[in-house]
PDB file of N, CA and C in Angstrom:
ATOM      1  N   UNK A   1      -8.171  16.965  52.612  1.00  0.00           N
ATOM      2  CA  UNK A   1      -9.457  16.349  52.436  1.00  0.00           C
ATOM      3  C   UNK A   1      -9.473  15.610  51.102  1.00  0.00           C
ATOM      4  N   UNK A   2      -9.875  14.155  51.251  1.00  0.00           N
ATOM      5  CA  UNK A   2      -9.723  13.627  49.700  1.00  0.00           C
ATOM      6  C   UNK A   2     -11.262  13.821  49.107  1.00  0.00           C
ATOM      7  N   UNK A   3     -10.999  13.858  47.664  1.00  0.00           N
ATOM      8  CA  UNK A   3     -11.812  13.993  46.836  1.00  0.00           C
ATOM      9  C   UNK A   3     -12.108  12.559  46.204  1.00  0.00           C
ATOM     10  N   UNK A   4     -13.857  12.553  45.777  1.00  0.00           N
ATOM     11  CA  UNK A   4     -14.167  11.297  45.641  1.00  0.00           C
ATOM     12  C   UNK A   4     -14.374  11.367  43.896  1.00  0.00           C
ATOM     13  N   UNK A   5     -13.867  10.680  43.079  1.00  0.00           N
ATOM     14  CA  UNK A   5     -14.315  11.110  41.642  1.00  0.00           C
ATOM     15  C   UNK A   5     -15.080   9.811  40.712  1.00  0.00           C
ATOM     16  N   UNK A   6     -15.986  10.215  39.987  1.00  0.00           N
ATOM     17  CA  UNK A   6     -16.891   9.191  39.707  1.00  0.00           C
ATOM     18  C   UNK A   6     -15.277   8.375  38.231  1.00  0.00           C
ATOM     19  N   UNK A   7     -15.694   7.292  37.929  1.00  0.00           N
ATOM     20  CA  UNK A   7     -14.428   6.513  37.091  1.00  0.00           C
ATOM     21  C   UNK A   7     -14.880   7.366  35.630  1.00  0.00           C
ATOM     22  N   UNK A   8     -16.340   7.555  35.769  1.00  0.00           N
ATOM     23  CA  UNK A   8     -17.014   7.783  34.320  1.00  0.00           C
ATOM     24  C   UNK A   8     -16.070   9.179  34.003  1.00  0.00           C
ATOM     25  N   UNK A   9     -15.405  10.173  34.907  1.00  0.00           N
ATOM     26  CA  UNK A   9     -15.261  11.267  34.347  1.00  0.00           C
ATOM     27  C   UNK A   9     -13.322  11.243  33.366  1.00  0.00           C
ATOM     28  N   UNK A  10     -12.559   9.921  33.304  1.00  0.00           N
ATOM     29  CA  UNK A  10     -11.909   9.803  33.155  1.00  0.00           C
ATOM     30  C   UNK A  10     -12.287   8.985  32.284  1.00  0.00           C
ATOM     31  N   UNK A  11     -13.049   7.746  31.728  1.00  0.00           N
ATOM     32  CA  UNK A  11     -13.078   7.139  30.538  1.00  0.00           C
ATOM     33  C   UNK A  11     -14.303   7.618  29.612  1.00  0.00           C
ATOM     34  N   UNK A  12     -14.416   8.837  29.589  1.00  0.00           N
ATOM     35  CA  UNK A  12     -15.731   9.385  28.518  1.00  0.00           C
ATOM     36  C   UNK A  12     -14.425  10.437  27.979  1.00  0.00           C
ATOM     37  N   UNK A  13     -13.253  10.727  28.759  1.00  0.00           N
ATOM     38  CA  UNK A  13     -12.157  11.218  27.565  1.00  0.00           C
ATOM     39  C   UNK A  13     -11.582   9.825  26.742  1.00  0.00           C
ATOM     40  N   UNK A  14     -11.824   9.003  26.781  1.00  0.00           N
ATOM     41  CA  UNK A  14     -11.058   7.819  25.904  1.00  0.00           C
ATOM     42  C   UNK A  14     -12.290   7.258  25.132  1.00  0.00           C
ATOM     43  N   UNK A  15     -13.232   7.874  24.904  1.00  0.00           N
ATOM     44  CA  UNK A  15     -14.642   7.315  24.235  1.00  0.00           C
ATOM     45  C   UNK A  15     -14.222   8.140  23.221  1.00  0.00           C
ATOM     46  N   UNK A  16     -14.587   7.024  21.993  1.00  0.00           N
ATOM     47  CA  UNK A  16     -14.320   6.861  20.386  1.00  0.00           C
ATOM     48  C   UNK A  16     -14.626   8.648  19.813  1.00  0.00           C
ATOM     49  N   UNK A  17     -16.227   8.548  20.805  1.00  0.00           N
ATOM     50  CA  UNK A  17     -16.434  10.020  20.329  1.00  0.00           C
ATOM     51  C   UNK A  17     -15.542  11.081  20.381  1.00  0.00           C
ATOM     52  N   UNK A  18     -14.802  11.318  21.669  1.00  0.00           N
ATOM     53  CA  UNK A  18     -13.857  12.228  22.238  1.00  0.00           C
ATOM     54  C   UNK A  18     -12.580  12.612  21.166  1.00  0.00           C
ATOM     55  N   UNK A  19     -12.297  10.816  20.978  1.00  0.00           N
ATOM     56  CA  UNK A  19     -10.743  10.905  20.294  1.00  0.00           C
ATOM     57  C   UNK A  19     -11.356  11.068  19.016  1.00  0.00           C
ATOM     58  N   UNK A  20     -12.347  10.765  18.033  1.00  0.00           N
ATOM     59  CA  UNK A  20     -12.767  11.355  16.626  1.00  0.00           C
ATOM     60  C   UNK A  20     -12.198  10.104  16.414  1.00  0.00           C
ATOM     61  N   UNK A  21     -11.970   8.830  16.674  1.00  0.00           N
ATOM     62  CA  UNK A  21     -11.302   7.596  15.763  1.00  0.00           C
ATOM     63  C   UNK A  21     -12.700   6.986  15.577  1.00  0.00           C
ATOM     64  N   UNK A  22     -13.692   7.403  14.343  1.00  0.00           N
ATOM     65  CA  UNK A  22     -14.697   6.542  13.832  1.00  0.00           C
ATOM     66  C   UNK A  22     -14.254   5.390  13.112  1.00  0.00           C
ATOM     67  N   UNK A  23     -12.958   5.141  12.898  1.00  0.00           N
ATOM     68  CA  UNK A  23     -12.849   3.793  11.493  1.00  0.00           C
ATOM     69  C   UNK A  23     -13.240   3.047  12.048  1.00  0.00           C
ATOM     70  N   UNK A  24     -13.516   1.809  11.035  1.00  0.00           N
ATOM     71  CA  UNK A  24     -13.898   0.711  11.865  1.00  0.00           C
ATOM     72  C   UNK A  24     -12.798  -0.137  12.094  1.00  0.00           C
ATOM     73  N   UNK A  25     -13.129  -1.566  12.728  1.00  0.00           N
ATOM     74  CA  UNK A  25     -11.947  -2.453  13.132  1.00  0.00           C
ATOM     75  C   UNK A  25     -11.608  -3.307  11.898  1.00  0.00           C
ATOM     76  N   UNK A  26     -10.543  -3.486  11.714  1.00  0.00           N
ATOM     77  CA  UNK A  26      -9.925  -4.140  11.125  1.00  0.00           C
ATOM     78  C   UNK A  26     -10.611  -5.588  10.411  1.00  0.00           C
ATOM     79  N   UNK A  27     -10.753  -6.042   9.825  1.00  0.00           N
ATOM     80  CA  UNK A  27     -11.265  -7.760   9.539  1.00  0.00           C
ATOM     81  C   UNK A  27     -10.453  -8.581   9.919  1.00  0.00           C
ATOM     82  N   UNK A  28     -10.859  -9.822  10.698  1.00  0.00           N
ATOM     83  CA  UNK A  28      -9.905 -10.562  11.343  1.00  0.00           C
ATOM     84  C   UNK A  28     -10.275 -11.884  10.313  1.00  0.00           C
ATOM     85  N   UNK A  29      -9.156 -12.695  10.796  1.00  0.00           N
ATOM     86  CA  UNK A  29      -9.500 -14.040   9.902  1.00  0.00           C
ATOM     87  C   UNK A  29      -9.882 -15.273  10.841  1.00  0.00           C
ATOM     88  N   UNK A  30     -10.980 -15.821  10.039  1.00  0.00           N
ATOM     89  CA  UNK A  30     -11.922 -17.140  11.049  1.00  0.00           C
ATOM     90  C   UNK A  30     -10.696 -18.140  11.678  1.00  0.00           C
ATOM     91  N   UNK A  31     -10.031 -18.186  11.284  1.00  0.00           N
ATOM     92  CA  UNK A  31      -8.940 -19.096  11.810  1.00  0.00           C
ATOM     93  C   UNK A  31      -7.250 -18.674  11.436  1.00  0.00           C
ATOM     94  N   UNK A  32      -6.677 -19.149  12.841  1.00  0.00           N
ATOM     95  CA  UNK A  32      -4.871 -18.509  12.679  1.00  0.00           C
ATOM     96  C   UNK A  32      -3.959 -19.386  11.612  1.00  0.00           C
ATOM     97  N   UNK A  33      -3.491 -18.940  10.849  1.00  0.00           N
ATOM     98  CA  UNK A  33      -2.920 -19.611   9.594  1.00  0.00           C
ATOM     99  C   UNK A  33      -1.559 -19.965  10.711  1.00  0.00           C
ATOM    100  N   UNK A  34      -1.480 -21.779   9.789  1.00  0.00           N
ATOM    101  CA  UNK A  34      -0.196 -22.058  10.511  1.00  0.00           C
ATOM    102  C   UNK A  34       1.222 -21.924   9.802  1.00  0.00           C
ATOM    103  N   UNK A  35       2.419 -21.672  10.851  1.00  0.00           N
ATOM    104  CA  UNK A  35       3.785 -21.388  10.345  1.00  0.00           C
ATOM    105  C   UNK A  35       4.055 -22.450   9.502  1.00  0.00           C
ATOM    106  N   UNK A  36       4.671 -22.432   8.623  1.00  0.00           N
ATOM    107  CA  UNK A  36       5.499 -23.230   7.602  1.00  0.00           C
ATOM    108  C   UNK A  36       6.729 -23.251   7.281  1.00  0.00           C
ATOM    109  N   UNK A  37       7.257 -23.948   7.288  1.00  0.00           N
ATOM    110  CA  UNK A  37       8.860 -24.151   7.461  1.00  0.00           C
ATOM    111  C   UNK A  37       9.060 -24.931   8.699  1.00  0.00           C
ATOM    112  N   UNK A  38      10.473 -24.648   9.303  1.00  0.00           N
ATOM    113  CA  UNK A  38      11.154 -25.126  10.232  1.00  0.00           C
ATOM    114  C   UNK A  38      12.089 -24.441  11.015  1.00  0.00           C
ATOM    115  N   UNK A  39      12.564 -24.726  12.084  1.00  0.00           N
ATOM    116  CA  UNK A  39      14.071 -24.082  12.731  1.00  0.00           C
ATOM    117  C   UNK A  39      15.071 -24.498  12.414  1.00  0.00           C
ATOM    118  N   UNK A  40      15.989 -23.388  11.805  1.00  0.00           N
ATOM    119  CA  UNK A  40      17.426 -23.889  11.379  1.00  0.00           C
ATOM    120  C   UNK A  40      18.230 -23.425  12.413  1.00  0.00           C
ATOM    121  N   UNK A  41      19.125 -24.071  12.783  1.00  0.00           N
ATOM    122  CA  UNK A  41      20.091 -24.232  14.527  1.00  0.00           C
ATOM    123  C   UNK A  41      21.282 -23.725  13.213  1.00  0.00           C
ATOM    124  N   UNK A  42      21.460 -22.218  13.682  1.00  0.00           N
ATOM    125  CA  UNK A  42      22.864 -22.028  13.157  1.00  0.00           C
ATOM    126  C   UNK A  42      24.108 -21.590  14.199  1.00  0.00           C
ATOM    127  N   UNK A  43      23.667 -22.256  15.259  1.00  0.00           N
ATOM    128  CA  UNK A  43      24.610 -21.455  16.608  1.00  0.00           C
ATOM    129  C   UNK A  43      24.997 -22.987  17.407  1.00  0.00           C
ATOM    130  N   UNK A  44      25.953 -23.004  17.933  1.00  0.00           N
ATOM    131  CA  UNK A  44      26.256 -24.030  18.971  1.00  0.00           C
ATOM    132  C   UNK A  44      25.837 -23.558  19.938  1.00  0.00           C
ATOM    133  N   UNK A  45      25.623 -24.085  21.139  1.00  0.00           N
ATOM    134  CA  UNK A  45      25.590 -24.137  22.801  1.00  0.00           C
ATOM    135  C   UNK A  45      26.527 -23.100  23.528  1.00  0.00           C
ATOM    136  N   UNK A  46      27.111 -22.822  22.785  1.00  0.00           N
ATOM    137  CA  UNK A  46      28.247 -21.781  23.278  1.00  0.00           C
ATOM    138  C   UNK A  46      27.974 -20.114  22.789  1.00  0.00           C
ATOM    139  N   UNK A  47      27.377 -20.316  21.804  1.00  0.00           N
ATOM    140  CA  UNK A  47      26.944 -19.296  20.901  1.00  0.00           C
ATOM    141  C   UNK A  47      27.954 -18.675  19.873  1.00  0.00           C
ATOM    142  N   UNK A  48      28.588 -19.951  19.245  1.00  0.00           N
ATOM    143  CA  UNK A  48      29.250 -19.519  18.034  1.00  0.00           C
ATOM    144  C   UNK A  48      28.535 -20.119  16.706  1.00  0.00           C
ATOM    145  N   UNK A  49      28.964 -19.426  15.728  1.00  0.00           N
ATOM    146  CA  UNK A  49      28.007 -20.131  14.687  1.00  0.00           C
ATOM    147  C   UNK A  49      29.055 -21.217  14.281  1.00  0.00           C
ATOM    148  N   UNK A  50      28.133 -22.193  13.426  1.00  0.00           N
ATOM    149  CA  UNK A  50      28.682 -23.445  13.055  1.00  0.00           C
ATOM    150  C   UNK A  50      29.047 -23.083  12.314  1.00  0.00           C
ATOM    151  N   UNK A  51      29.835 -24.103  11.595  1.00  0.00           N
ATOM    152  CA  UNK A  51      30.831 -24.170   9.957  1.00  0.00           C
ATOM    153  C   UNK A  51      29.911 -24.209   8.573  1.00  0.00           C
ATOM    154  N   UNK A  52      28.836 -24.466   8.592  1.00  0.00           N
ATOM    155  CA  UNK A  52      27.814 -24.587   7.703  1.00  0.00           C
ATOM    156  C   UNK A  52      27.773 -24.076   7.245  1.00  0.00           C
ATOM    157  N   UNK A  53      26.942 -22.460   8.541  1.00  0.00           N
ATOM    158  CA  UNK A  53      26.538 -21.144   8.053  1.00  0.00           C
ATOM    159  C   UNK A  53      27.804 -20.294   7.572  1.00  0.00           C
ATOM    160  N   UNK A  54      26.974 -19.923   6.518  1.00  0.00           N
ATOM    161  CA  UNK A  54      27.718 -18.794   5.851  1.00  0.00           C
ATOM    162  C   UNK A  54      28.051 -17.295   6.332  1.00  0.00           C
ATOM    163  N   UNK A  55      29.060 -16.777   6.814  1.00  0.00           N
ATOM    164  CA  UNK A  55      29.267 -15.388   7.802  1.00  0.00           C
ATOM    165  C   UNK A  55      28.954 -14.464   6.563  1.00  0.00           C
ATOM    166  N   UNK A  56      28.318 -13.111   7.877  1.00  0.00           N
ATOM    167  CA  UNK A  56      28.204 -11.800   6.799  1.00  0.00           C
ATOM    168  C   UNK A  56      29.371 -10.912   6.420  1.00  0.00           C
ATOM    169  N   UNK A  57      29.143 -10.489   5.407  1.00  0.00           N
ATOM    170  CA  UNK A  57      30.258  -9.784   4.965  1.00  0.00           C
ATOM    171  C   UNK A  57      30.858  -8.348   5.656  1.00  0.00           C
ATOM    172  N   UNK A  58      29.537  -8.007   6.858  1.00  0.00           N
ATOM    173  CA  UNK A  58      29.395  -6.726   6.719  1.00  0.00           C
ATOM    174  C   UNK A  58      30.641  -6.660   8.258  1.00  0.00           C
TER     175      UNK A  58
END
């Protein structure tokens, strides 16, 4: 016999109250700051690095 369950009895365990997370949210910023710089291509098409780049030592 299936059982019918209301949704409320599964998201009042994920209510702020339940979990004790009172902080507040974060401050967001009025607008997305844009990237600066550029893409540096240090790989060929093949996926070796070019002669340019400098290899790691490690």
């Amino acid at each position: 016999m299936a059982s019918n369950y209301s949704a409320n009895q599964y998201e009042k365990a994920f209510s702020p109250k339940y979990l004790q997370n009172w902080s507040l949210a974060k401050p967001t910023k009025e607008s997305i700051s844009s990237h600066e710089g550029y893409t540096q291509i240090i790989a060929n098409d093949r996926g070796h690095l070019l002669p340019s780049v400098p290899r790691s030592k490690a």
